[in-house]
N, C-alpha and C. Protein backbone atom coordinates (compact mmCIF):
# COMPACT_ATOMS: atom_id res chain seq x y z
N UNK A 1 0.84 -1.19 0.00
CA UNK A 1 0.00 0.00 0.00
C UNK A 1 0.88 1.25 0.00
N UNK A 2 0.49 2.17 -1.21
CA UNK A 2 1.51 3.30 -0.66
C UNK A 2 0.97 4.35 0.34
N UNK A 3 1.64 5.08 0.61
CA UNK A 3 1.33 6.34 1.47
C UNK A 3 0.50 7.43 0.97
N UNK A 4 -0.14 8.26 1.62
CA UNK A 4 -0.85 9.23 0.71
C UNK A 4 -0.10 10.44 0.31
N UNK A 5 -0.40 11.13 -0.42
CA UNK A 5 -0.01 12.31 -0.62
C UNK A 5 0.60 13.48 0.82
N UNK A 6 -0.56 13.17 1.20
CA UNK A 6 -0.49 14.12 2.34
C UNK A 6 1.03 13.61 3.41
N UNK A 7 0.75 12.61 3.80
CA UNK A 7 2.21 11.99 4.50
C UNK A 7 3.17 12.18 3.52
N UNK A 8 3.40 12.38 2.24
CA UNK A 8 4.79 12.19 1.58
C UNK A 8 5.30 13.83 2.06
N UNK A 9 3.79 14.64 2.18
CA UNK A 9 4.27 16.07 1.84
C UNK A 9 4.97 16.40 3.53
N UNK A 10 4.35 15.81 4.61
CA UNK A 10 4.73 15.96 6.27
C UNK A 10 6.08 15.40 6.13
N UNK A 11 5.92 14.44 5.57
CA UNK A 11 7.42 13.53 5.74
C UNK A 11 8.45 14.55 5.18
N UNK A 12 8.50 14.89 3.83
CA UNK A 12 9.49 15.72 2.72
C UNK A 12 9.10 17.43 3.80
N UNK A 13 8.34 17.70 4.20
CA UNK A 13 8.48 18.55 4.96
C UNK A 13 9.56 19.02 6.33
N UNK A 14 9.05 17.74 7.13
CA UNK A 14 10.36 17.40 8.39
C UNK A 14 11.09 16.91 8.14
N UNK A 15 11.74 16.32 6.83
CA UNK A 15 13.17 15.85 6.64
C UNK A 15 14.20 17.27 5.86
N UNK A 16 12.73 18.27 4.90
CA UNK A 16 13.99 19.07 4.75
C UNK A 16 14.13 20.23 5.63
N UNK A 17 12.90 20.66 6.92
CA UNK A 17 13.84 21.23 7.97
C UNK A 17 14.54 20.50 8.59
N UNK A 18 14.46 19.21 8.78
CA UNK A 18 15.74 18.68 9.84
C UNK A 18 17.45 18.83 8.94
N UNK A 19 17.79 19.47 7.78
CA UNK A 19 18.71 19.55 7.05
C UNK A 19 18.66 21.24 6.68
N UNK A 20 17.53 22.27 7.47
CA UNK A 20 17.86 23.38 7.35
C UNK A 20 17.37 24.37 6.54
N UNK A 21 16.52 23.93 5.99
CA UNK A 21 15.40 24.50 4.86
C UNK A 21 13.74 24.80 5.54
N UNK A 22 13.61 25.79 5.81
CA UNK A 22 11.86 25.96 6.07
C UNK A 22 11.02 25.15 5.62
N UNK A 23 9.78 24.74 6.66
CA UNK A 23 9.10 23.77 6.26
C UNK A 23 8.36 23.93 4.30
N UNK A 24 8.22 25.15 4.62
CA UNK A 24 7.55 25.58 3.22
C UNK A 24 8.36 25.46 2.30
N UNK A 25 9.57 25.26 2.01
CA UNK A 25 10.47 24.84 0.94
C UNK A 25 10.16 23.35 1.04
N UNK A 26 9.99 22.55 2.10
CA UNK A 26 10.01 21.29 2.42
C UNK A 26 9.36 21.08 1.61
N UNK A 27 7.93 21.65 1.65
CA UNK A 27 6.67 21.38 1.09
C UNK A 27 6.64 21.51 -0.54
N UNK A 28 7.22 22.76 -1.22
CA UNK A 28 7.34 22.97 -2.24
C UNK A 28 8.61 21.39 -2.85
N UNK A 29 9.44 21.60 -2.30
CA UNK A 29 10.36 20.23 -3.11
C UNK A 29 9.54 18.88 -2.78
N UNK A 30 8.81 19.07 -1.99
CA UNK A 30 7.76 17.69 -2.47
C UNK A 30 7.23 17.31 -3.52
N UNK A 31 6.19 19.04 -3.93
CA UNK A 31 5.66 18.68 -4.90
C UNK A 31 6.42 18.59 -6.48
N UNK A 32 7.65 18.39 -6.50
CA UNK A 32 8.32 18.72 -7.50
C UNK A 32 9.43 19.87 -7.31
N UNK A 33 9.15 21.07 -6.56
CA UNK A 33 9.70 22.10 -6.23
C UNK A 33 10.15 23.17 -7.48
N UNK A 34 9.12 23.42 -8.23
CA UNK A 34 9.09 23.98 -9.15
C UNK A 34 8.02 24.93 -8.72
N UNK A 35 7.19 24.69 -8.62
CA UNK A 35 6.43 26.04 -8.35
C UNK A 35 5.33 26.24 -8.78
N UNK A 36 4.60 27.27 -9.09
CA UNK A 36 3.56 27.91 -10.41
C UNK A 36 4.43 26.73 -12.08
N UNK A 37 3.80 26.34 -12.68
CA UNK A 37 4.14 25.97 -13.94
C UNK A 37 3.36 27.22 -14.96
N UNK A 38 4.46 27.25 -15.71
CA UNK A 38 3.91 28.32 -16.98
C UNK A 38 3.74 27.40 -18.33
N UNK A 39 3.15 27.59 -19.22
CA UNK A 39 3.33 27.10 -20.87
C UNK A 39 3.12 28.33 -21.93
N UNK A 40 4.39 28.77 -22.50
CA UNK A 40 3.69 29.76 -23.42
C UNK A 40 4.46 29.32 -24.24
N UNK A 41 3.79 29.46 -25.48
CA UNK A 41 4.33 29.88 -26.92
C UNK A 41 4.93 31.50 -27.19
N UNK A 42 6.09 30.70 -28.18
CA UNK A 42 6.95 32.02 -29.00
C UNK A 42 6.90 31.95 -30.45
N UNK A 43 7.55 32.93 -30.88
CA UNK A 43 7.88 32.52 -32.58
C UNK A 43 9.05 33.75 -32.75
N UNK A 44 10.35 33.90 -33.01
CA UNK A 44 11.26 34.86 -33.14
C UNK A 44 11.95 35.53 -34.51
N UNK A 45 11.52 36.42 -34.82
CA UNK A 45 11.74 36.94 -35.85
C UNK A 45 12.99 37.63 -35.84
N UNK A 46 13.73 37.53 -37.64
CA UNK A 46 15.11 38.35 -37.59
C UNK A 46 15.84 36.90 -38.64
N UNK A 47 17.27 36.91 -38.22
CA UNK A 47 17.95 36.06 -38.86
C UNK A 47 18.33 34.95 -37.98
N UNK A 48 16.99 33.81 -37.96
CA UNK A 48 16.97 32.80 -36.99
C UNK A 48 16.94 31.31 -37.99
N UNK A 49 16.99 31.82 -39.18
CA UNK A 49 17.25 29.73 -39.55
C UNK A 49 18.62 29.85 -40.16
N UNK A 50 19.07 28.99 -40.27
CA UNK A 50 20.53 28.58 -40.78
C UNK A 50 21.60 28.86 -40.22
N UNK A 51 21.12 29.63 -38.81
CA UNK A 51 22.34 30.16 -37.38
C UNK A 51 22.28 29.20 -36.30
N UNK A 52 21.91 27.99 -36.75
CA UNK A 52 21.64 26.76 -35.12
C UNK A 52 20.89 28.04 -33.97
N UNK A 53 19.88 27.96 -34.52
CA UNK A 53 19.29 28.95 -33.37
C UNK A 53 18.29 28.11 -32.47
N UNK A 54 17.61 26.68 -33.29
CA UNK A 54 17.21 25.62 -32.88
C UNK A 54 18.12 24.98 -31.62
N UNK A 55 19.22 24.50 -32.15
CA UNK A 55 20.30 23.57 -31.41
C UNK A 55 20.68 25.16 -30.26
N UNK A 56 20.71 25.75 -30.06
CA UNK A 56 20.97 26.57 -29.13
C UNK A 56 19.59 26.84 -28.26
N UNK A 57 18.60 27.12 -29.05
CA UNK A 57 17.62 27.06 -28.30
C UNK A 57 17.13 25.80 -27.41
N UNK A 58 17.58 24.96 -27.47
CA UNK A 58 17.40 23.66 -26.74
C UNK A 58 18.23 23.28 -25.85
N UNK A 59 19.71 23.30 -26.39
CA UNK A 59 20.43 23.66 -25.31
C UNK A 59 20.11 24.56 -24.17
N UNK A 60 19.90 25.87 -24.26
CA UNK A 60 19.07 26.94 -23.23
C UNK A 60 17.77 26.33 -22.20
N UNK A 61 17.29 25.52 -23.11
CA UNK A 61 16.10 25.06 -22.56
C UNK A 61 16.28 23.84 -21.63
N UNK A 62 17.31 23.30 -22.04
CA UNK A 62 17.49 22.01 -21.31
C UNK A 62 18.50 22.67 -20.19
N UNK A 63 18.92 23.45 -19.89
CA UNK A 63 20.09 24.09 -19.04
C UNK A 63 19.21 24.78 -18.29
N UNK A 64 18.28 25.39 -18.14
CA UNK A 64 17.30 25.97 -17.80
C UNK A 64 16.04 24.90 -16.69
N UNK A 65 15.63 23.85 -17.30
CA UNK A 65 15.51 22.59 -16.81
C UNK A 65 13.63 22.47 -17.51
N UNK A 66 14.17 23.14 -18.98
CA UNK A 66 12.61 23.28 -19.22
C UNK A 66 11.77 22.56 -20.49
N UNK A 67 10.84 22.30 -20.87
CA UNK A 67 10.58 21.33 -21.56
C UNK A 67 9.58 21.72 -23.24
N UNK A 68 9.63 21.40 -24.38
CA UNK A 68 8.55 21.76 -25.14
C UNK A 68 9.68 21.22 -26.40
N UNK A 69 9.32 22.57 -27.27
CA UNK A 69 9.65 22.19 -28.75
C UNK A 69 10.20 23.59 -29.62
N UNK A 70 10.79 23.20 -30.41
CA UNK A 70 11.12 24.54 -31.70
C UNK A 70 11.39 24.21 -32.92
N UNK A 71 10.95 24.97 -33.55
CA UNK A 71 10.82 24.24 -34.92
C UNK A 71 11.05 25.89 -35.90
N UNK A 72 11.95 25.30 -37.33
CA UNK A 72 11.70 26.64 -38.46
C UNK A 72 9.89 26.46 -38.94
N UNK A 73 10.09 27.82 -39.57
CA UNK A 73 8.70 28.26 -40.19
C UNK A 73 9.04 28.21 -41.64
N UNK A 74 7.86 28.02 -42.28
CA UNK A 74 8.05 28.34 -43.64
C UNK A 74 8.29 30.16 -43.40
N UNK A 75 7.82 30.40 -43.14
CA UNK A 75 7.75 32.05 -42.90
C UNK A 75 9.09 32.53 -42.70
N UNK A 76 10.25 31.90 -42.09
CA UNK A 76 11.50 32.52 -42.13
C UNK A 76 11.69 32.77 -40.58
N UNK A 77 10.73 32.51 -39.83
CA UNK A 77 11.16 32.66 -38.30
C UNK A 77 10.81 30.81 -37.77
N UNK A 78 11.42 31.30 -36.31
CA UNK A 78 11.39 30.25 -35.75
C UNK A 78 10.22 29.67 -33.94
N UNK A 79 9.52 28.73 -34.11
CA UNK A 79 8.62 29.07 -33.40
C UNK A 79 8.61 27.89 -32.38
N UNK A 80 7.59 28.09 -31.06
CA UNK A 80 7.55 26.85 -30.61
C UNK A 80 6.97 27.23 -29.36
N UNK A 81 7.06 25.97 -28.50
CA UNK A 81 6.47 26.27 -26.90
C UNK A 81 7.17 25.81 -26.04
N UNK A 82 7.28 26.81 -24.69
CA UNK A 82 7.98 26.36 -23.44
C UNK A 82 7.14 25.69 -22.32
N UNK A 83 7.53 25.19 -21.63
CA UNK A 83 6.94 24.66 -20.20
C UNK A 83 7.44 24.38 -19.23
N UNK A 84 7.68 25.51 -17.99
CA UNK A 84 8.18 24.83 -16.72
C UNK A 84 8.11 25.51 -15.86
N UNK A 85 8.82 25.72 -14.65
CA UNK A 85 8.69 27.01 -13.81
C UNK A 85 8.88 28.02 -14.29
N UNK A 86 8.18 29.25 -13.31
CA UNK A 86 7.74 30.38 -13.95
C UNK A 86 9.43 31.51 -14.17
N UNK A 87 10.18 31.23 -12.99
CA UNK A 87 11.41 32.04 -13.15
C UNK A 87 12.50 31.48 -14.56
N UNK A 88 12.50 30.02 -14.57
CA UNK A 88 12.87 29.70 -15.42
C UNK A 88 12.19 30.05 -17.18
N UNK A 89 10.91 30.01 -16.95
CA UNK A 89 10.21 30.48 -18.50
C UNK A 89 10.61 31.41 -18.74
N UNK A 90 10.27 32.50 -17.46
CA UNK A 90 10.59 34.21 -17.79
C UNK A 90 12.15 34.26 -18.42
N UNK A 91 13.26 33.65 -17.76
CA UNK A 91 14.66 33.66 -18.22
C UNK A 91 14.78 33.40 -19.80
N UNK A 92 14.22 32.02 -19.93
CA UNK A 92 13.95 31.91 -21.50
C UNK A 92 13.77 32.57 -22.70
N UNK A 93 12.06 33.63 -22.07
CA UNK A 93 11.53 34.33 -22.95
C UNK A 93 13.22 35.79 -23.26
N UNK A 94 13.65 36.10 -22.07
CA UNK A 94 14.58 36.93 -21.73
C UNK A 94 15.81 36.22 -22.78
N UNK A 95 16.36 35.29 -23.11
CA UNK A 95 17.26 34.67 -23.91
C UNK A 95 16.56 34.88 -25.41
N UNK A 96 15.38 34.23 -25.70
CA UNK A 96 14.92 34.64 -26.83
C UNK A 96 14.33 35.82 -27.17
N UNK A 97 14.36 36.48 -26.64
CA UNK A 97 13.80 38.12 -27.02
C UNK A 97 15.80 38.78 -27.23
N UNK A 98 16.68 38.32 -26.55
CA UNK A 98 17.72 39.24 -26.55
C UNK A 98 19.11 38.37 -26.99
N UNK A 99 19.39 37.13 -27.13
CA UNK A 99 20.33 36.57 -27.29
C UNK A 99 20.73 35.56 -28.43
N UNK A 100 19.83 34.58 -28.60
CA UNK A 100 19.54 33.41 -29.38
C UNK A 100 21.25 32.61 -29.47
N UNK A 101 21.54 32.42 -30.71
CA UNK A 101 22.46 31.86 -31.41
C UNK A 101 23.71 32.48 -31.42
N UNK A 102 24.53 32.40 -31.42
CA UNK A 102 25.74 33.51 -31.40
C UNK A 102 25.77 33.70 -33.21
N UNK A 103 25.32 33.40 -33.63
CA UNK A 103 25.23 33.37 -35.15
C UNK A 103 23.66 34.45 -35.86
N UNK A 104 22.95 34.69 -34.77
CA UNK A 104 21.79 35.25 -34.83
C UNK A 104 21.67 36.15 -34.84
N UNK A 105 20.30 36.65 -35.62
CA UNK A 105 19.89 38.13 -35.34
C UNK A 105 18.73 38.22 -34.93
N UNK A 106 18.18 38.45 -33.67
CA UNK A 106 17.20 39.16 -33.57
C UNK A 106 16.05 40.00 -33.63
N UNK A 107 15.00 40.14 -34.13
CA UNK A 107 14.52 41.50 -34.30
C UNK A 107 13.52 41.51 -33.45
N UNK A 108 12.92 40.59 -33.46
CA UNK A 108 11.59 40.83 -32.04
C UNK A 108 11.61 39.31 -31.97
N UNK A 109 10.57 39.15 -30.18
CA UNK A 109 10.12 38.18 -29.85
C UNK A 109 8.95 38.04 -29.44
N UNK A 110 7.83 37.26 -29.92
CA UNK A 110 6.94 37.67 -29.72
C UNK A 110 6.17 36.21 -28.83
N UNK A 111 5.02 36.36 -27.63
CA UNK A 111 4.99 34.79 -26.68
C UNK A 111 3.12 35.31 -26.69
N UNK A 112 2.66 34.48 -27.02
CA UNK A 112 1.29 34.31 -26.78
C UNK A 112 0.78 32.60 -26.42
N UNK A 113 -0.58 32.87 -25.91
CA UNK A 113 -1.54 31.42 -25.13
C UNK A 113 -0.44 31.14 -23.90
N UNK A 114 -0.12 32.47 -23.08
CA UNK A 114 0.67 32.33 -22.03
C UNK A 114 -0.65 31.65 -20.86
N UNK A 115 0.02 30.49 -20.03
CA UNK A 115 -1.24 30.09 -19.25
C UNK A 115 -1.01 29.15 -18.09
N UNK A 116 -1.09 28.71 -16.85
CA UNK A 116 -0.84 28.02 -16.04
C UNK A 116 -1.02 26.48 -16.61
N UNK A 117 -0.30 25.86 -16.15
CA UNK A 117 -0.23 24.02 -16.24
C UNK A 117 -0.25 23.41 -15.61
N UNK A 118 -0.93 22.50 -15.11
CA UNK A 118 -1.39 21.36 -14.57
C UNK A 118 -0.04 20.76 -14.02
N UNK A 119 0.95 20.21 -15.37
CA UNK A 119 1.20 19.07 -15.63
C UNK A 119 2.10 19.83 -16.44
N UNK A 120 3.52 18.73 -16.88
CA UNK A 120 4.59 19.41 -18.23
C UNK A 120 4.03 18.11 -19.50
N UNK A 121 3.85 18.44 -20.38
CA UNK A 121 3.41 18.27 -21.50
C UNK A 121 4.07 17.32 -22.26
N UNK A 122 5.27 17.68 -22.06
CA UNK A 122 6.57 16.76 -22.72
C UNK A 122 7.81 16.15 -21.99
N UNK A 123 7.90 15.13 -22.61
CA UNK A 123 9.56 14.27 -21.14
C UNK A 123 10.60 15.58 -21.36
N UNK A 124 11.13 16.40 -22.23
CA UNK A 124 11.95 17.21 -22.99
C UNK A 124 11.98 18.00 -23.14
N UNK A 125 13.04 18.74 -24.21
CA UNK A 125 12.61 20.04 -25.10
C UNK A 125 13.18 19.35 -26.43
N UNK A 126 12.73 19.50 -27.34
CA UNK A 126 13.25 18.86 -28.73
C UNK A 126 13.11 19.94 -29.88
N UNK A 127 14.12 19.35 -30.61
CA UNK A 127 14.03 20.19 -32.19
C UNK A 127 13.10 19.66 -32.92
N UNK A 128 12.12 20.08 -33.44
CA UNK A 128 11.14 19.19 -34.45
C UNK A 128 11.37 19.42 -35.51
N UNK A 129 12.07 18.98 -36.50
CA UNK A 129 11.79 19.26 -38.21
C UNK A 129 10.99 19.17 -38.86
């Protein structure tokens, strides 16, 4: 029989103040310790295909500890969706609005169907072709 929820969260609670962490961190690294979950979509316009702006963008994302997809457009930009904690998304959107590829250009970034999540969507972050 397993334990319920509720005991995993008392338990992960008094084991991580007995190591020095407030119960309420306790509580939060129970549930994952991520936090609020975000999911938004981007799409980044400028000189973003043929600069590994993909393979960098995933890299970022996986260093970050965050999960979804990116893919080129016929359109000439590059688009896709994030999912994970909220400080970590915000950093993201902050990388793709100002940094990308070292091969890249920028011109805007644009993030819409920004929205709370349940749940992360994907095991990953992947390049989709």
């Amino acid at each position: 029989m397993l334990p319920d929820p509720l005991s995993l969260q008392l338990f992960a609670a008094v084991s991580m103040t007995t190591v020095g962490l407030p119960p309420s961190e306790g509580r939060e690294m129970a549930s994952g310790g991520e936090g609020r979950l975000l999911s938004v979509d981007y799409e980044v316009f400028g000189k973003v295909q043929g600069v590994f702006f993909r393979k960098h963008t995933q890299k970022e994302a996986k260093r970050l500890g965050l999960v979804g997809w990116v893919r080129n457009t016929e359109r000439g930009t590059v688009e896709g969706r994030l999912q994970g904690a909220e400080q970590p998304v915000r950093a993201m959107q902050a990388w793709l609005r100002a940094k990308g590829s070292p091969r890249s250009r920028i011109d805007k970034a644009e993030f819409s169907n920004q929205r709370p999540a349940d749940r992360r969507d994907y095991p990953d972050f992947q390049v989709v072709k």
